[in-house]
N, C-alpha and C. Protein backbone atom coordinates (compact mmCIF):
# COMPACT_ATOMS: atom_id res chain seq x y z
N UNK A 1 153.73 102.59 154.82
CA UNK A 1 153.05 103.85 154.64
C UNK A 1 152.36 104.22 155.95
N UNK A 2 152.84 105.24 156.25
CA UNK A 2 151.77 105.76 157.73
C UNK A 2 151.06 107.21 157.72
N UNK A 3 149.86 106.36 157.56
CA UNK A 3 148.62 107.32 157.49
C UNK A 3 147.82 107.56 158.79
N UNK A 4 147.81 109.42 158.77
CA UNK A 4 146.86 109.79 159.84
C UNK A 4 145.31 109.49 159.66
N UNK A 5 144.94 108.46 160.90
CA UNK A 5 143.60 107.92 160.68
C UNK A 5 142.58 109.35 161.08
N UNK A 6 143.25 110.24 161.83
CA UNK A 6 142.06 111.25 162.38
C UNK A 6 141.55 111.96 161.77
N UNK A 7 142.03 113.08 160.39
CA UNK A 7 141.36 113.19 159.41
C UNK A 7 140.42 112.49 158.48
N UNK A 8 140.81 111.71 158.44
CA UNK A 8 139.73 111.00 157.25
C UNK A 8 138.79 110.38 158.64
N UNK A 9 139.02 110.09 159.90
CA UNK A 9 137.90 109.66 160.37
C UNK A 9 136.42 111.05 160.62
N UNK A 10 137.77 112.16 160.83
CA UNK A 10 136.56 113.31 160.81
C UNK A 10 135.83 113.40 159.80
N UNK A 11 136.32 113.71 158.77
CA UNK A 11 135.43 113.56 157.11
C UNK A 11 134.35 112.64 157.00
N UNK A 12 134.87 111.62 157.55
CA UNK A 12 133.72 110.23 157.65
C UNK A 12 132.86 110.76 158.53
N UNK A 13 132.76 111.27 159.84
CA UNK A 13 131.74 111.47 160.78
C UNK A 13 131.10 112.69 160.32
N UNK A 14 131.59 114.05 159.79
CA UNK A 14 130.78 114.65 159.03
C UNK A 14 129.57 114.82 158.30
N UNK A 15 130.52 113.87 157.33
CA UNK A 15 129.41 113.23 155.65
C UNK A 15 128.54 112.25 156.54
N UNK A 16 128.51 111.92 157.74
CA UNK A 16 127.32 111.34 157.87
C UNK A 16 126.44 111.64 158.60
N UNK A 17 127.00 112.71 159.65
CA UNK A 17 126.20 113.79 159.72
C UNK A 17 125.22 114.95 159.00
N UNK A 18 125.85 115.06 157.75
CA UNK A 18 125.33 115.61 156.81
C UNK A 18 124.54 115.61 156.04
N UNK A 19 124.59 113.88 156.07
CA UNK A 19 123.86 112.76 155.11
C UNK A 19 122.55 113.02 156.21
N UNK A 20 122.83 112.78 157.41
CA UNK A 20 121.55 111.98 158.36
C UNK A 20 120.58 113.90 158.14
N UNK A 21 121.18 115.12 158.51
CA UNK A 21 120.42 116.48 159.08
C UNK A 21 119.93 116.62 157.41
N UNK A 22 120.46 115.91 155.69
CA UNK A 22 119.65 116.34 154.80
C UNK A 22 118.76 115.26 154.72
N UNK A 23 118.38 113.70 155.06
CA UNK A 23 117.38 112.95 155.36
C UNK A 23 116.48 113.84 156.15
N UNK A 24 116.30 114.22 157.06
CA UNK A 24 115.69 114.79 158.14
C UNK A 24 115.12 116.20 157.93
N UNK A 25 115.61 116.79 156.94
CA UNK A 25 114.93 118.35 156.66
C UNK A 25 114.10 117.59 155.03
N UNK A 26 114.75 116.38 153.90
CA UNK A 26 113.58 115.96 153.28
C UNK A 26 112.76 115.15 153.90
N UNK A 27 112.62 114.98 155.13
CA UNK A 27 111.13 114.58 155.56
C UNK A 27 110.51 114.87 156.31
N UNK A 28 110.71 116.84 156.07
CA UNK A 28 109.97 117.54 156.68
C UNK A 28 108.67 117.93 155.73
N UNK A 29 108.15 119.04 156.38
CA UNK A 29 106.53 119.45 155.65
C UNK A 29 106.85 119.42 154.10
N UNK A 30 107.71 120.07 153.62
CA UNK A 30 107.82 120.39 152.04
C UNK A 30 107.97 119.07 151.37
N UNK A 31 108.47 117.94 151.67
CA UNK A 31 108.91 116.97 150.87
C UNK A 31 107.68 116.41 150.33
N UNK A 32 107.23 116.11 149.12
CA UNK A 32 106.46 115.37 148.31
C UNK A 32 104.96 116.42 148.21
N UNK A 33 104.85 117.28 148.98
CA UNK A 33 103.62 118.25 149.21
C UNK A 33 103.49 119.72 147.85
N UNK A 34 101.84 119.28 147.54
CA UNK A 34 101.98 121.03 146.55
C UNK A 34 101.99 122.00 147.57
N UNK A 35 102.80 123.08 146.77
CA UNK A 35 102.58 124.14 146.84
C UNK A 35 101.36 124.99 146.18
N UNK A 36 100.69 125.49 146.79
CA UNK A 36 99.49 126.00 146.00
C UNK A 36 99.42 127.31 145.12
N UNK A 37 99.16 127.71 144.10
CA UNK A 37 99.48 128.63 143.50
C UNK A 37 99.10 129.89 144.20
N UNK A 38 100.24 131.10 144.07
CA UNK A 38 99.99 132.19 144.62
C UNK A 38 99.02 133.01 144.52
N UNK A 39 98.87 134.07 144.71
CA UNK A 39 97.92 134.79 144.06
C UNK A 39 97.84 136.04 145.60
N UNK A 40 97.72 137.38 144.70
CA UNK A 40 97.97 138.25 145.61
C UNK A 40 97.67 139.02 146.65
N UNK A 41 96.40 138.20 147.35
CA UNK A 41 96.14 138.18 148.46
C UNK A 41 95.73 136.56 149.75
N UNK A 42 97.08 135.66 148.88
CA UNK A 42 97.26 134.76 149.79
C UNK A 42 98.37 135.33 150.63
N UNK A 43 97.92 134.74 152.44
CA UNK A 43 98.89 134.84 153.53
C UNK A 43 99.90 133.88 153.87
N UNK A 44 99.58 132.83 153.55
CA UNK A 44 100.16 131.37 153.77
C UNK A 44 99.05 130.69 153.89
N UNK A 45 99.56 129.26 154.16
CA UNK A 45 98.69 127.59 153.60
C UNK A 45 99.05 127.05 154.85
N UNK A 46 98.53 126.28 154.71
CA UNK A 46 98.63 124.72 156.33
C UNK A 46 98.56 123.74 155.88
N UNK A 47 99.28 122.59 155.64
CA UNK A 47 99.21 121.34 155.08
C UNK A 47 99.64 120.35 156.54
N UNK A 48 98.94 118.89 156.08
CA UNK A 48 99.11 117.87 157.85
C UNK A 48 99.36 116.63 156.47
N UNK A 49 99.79 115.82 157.81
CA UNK A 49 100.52 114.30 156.78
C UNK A 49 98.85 113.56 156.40
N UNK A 50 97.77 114.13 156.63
CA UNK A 50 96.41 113.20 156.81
C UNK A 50 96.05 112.97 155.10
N UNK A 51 96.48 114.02 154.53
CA UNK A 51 96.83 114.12 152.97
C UNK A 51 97.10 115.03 152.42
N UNK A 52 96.90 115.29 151.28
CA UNK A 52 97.72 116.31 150.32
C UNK A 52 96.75 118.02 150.40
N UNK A 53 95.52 117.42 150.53
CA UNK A 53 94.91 119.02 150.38
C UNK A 53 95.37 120.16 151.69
N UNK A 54 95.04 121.39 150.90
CA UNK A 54 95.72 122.22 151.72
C UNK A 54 94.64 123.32 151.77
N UNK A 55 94.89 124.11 153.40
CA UNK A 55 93.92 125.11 153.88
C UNK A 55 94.76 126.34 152.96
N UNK A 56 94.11 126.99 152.64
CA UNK A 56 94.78 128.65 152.08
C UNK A 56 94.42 129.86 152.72
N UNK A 57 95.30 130.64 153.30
CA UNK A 57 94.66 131.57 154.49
C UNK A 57 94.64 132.74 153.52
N UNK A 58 93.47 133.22 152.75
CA UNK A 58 93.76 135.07 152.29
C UNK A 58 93.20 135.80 153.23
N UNK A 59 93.60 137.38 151.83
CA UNK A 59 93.08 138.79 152.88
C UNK A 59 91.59 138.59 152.22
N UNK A 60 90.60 139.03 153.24
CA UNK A 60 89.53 139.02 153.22
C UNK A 60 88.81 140.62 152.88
N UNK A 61 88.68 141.20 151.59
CA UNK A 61 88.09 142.20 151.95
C UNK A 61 86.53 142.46 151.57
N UNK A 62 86.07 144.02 151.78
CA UNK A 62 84.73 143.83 151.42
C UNK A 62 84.20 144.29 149.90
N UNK A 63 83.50 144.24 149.66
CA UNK A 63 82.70 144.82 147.80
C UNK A 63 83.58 146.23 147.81
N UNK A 64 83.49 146.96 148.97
CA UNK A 64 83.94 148.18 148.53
C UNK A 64 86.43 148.44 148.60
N UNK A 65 86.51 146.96 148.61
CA UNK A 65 87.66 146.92 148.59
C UNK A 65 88.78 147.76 149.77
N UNK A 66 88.18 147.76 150.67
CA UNK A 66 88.71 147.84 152.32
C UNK A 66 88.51 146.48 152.77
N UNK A 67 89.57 146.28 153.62
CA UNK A 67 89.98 145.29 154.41
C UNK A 67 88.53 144.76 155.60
N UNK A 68 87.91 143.53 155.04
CA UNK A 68 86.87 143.48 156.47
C UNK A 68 87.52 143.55 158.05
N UNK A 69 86.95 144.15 158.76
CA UNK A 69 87.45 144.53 160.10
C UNK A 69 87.21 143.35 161.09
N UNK A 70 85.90 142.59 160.68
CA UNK A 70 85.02 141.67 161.81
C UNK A 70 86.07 140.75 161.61
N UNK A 71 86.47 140.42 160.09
CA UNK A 71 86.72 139.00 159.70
C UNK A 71 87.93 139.51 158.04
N UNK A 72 89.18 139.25 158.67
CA UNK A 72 90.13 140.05 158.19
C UNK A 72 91.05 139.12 157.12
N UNK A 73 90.73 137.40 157.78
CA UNK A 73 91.22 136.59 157.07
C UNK A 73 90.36 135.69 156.56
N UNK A 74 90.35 135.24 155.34
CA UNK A 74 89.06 133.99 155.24
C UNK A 74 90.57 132.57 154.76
N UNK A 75 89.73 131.47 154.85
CA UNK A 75 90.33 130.07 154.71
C UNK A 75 89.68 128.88 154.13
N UNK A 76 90.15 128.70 152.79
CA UNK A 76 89.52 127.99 152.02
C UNK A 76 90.06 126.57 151.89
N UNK A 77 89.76 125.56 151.28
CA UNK A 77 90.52 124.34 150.83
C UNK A 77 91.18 124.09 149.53
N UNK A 78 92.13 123.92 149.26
CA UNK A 78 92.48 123.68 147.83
C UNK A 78 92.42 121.58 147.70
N UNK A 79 91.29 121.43 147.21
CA UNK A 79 91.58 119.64 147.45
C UNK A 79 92.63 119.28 146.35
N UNK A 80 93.77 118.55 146.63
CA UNK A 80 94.68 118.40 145.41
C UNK A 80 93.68 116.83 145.49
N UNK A 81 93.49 115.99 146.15
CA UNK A 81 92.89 114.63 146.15
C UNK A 81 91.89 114.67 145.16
N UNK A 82 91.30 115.94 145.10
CA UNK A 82 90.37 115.96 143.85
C UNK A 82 90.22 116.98 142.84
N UNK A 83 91.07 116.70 142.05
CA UNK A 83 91.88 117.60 140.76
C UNK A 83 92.12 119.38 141.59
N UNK A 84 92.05 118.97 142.62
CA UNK A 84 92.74 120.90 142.97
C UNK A 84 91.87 121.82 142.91
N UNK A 85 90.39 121.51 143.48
CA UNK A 85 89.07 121.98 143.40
C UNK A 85 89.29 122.35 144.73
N UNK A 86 89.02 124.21 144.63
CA UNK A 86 88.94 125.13 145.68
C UNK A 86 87.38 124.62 146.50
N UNK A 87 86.88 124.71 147.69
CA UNK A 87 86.14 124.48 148.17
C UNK A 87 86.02 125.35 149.70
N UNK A 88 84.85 125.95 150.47
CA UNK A 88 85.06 126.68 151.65
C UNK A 88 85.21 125.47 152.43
N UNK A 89 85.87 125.98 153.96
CA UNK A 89 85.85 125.57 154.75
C UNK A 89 84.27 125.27 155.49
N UNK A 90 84.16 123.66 156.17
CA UNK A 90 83.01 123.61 156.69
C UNK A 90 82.65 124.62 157.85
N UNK A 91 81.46 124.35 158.62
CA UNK A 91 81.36 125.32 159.64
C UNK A 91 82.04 124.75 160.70
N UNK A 92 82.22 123.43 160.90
CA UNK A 92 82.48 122.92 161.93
C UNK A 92 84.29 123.14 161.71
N UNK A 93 84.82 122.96 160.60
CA UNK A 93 86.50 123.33 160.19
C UNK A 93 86.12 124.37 160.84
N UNK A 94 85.71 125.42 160.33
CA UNK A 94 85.90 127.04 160.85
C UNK A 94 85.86 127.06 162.12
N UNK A 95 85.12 126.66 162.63
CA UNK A 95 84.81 126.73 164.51
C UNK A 95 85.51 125.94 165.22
N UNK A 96 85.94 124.46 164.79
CA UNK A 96 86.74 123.76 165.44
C UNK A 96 88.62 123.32 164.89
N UNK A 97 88.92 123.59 164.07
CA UNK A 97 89.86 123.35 163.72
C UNK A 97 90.73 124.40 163.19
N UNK A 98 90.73 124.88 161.65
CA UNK A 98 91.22 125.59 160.38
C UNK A 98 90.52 127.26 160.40
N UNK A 99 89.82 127.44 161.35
CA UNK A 99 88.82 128.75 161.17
C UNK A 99 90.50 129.91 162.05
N UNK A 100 90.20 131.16 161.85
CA UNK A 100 90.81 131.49 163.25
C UNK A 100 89.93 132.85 163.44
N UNK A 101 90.52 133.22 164.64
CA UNK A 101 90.06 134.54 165.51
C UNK A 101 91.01 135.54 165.08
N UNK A 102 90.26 136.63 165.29
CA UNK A 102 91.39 138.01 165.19
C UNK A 102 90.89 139.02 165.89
N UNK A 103 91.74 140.36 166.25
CA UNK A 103 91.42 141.11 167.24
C UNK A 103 92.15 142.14 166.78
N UNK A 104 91.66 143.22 165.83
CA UNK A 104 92.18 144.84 166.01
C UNK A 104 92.90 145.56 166.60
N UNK A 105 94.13 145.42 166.42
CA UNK A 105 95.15 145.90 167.75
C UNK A 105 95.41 147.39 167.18
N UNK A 106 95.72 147.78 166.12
CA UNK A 106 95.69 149.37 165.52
C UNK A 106 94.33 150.14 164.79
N UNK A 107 93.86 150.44 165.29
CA UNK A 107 92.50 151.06 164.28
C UNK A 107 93.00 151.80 163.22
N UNK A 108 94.17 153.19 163.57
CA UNK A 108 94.40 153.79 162.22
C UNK A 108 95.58 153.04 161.52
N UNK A 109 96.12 152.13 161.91
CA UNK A 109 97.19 151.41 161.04
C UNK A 109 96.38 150.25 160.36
N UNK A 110 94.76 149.61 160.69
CA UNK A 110 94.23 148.70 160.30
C UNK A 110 95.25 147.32 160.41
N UNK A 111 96.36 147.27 161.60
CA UNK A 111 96.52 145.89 162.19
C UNK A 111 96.09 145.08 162.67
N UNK A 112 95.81 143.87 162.53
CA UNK A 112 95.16 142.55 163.86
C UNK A 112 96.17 141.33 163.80
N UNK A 113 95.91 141.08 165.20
CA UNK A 113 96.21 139.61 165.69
C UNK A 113 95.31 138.73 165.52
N UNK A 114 96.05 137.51 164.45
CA UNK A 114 94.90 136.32 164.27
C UNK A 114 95.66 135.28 165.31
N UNK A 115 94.67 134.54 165.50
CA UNK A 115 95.73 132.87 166.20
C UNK A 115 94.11 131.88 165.02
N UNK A 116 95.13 130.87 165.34
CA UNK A 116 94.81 129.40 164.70
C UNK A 116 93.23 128.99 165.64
N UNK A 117 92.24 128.43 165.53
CA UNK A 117 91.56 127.59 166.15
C UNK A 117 92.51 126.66 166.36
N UNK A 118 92.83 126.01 165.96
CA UNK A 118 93.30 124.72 166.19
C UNK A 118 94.81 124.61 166.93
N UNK A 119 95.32 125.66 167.06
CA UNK A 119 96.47 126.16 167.76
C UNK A 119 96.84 127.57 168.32
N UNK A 120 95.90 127.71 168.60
CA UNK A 120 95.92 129.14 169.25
C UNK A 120 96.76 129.94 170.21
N UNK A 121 97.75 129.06 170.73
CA UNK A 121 98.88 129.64 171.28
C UNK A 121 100.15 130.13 171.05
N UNK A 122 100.43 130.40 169.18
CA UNK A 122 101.11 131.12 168.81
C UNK A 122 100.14 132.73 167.82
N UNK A 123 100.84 133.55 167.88
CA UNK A 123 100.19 134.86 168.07
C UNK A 123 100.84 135.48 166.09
N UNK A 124 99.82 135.08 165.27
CA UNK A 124 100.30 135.93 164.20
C UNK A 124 99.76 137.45 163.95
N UNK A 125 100.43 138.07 163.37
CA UNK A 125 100.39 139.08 163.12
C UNK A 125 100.28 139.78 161.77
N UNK A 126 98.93 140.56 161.43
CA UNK A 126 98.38 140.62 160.43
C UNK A 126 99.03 142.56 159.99
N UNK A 127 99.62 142.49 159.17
CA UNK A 127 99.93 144.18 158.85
C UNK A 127 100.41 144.64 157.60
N UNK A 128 100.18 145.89 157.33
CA UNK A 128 100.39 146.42 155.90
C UNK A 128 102.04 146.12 155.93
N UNK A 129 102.25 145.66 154.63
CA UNK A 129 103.74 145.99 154.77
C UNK A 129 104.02 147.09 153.46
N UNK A 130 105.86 147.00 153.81
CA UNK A 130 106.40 148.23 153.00
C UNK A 130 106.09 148.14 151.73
N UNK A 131 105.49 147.14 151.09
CA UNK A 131 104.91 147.05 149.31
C UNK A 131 103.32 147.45 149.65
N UNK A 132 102.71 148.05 150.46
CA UNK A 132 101.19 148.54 150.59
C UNK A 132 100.35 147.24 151.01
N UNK A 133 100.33 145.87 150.48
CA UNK A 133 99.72 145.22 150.94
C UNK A 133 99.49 144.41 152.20
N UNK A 134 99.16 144.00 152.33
CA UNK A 134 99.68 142.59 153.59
C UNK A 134 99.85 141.68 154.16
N UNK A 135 100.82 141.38 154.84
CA UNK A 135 101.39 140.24 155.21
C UNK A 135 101.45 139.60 156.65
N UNK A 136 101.53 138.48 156.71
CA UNK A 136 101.44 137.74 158.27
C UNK A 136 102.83 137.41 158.64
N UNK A 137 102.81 137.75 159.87
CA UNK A 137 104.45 138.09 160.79
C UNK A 137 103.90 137.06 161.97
N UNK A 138 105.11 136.22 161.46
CA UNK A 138 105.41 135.40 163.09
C UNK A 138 106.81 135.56 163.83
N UNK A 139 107.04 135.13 165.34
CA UNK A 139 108.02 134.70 165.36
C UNK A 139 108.16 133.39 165.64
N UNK A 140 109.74 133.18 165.11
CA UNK A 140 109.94 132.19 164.50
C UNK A 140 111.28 131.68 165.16
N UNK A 141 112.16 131.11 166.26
CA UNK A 141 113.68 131.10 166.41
C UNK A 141 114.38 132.28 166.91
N UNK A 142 113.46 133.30 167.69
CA UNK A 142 113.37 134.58 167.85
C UNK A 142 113.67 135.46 166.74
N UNK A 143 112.95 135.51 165.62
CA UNK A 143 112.94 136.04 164.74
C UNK A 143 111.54 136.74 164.48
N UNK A 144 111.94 137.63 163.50
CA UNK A 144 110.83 138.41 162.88
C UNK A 144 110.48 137.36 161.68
N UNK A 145 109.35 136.52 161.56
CA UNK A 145 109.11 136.57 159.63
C UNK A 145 107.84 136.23 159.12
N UNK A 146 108.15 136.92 157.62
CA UNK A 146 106.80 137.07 157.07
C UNK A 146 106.46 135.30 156.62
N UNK A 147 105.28 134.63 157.43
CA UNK A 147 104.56 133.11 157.71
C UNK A 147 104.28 132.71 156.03
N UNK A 148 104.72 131.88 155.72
CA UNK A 148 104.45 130.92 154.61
C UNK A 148 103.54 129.86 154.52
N UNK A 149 104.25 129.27 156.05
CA UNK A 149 103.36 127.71 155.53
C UNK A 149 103.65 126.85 156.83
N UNK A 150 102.75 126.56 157.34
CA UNK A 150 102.50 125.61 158.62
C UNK A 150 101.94 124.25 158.25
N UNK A 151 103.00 123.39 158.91
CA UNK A 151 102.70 121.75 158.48
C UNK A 151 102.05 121.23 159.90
N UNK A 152 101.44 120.05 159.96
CA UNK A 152 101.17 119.05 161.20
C UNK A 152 101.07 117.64 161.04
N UNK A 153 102.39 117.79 161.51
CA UNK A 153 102.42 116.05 161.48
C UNK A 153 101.70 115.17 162.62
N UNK A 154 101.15 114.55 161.60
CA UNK A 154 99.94 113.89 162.69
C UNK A 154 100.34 112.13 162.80
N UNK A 155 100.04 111.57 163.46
CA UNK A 155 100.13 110.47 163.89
C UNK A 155 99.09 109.84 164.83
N UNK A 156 97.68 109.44 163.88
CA UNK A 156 96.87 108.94 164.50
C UNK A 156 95.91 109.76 165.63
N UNK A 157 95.04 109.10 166.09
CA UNK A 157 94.32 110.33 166.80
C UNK A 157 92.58 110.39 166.19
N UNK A 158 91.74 111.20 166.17
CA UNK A 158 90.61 110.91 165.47
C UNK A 158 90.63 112.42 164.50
N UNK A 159 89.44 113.08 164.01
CA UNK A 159 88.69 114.03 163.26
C UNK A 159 89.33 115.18 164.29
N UNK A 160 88.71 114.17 165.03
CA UNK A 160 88.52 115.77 166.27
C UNK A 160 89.31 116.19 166.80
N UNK A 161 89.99 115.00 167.22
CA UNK A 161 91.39 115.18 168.48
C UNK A 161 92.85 114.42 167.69
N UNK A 162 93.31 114.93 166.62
CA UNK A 162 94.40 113.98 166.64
C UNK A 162 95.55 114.56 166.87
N UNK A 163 96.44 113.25 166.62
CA UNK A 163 97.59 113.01 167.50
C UNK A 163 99.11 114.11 167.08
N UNK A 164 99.04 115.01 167.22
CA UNK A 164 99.64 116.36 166.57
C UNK A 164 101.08 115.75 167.05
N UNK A 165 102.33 115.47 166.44
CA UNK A 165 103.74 115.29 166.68
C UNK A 165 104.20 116.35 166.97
N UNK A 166 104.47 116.86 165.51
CA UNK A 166 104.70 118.34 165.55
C UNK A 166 103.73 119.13 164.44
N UNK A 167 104.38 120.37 164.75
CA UNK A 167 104.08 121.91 164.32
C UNK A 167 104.88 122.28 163.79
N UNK A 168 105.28 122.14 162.49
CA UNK A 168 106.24 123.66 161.75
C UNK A 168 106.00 124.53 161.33
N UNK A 169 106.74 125.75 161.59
CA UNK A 169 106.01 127.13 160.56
C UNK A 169 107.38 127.38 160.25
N UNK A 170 107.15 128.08 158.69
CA UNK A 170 107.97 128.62 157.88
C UNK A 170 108.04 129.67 157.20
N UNK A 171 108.84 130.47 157.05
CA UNK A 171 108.38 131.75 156.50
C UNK A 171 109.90 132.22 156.45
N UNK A 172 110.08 134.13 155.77
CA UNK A 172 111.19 134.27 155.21
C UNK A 172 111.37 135.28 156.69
N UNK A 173 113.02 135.79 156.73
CA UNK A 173 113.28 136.66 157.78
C UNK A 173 113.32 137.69 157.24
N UNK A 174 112.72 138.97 157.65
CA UNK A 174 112.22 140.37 157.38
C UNK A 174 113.38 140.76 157.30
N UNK A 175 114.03 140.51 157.80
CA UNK A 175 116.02 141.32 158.45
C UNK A 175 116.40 140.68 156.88
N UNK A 176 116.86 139.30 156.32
CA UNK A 176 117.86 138.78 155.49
C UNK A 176 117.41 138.16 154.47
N UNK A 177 115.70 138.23 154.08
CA UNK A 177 115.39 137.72 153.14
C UNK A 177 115.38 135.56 153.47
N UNK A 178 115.91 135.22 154.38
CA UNK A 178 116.48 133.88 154.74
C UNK A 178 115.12 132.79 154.86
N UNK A 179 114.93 131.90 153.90
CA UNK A 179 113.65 130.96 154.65
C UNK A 179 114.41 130.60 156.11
N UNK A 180 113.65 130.52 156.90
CA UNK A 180 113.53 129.98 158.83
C UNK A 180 111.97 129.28 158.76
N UNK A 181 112.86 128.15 159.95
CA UNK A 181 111.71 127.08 160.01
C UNK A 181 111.97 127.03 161.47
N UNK A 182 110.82 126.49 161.83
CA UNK A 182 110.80 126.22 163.37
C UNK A 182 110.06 124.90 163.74
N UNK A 183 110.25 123.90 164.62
CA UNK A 183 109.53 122.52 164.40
C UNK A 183 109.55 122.60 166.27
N UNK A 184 108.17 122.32 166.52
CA UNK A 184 108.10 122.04 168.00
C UNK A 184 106.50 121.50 168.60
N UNK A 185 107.14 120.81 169.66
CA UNK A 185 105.72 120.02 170.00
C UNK A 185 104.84 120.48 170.08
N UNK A 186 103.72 120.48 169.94
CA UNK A 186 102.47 121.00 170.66
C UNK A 186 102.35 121.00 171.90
């Protein structure tokens, strides 16, 4: 019997290619992590490997139900470590880590640019979208998309300074509806 070994060796190198890139996307941010319940003025969440609780970024508005201008996003804790008890961010989170900045870039469109304290060198983007409310726009893989959820894998390091691996952000593409992820060093 004479059998072509080069097909079936491709099939073999495939499937284990396939095998190794779906190991490797389940042990990214989503694997084993809550998702925190929605609610309709959350922007996205931030979760790190340090544990399970998660930052929740909403829209911040005022008593009279306009958008605050000073302070456009607020960021709370959801502790899952302790039955899933919402809690604010400390002052020192807010100022040194989980807090962020923003800056009014449209007055009559009521747009701003927030960045991260704790990573401030990617540039989100805060704006009404086509359903009236709003949503946070990153890019992403040179993409447009509306931001879901930023992981940090950490590896040692202290409170203050730790050891950041990576950075993922995730979110859907404005163009195709498509979740896009992006994973890169700090």
């Amino acid at each position: 019997m004479n059998v072509n070994v080069k097909p079936l060796l491709l099939i073999a190198c495939q499937l284990i290619i396939f095998s190794t890139l779906k190991a490797q996307k389940q042990s990214g941010s989503s694997s084993g992590y809550p998702t925190p319940p929605s609610n309709k003025n959350m922007l996205f969440y931030l979760q790190r490997t340090l544990n399970k609780n998660t930052v929740v970024y909403e829209l911040n508005y005022n008593n009279d139900s306009t958008i605050n201008q000073q302070e456009p996003v607020k960021a709370y804790w959801i502790q899952y470590s302790d039955k899933g008890q919402r809690q604010p961010l400390s002052g020192m989170q807010k100022k040194h880590s989980y807090g962020v900045t923003s800056t009014l870039i449209d007055k009559e469109k009521l747009s701003f640019k927030i960045n991260l304290i704790g990573y401030p060198k990617r540039d989100i983007y805060l704006l009404k979208s086509s359903s009236g409310g709003y949503k946070t726009y990153i890019n992403v893989n040179a993409k447009t998309v509306q931001m879901e959820r930023i992981f940090f894998k950490i590896d040692g390091g202290s409170l203050i300074n730790p050891n950041i691996v990576y950075i993922e952000i995730t979110g859907k593409d404005i163009k195709t509806n498509q979740e896009v992820s992006e994973r890169f060093a700090p």
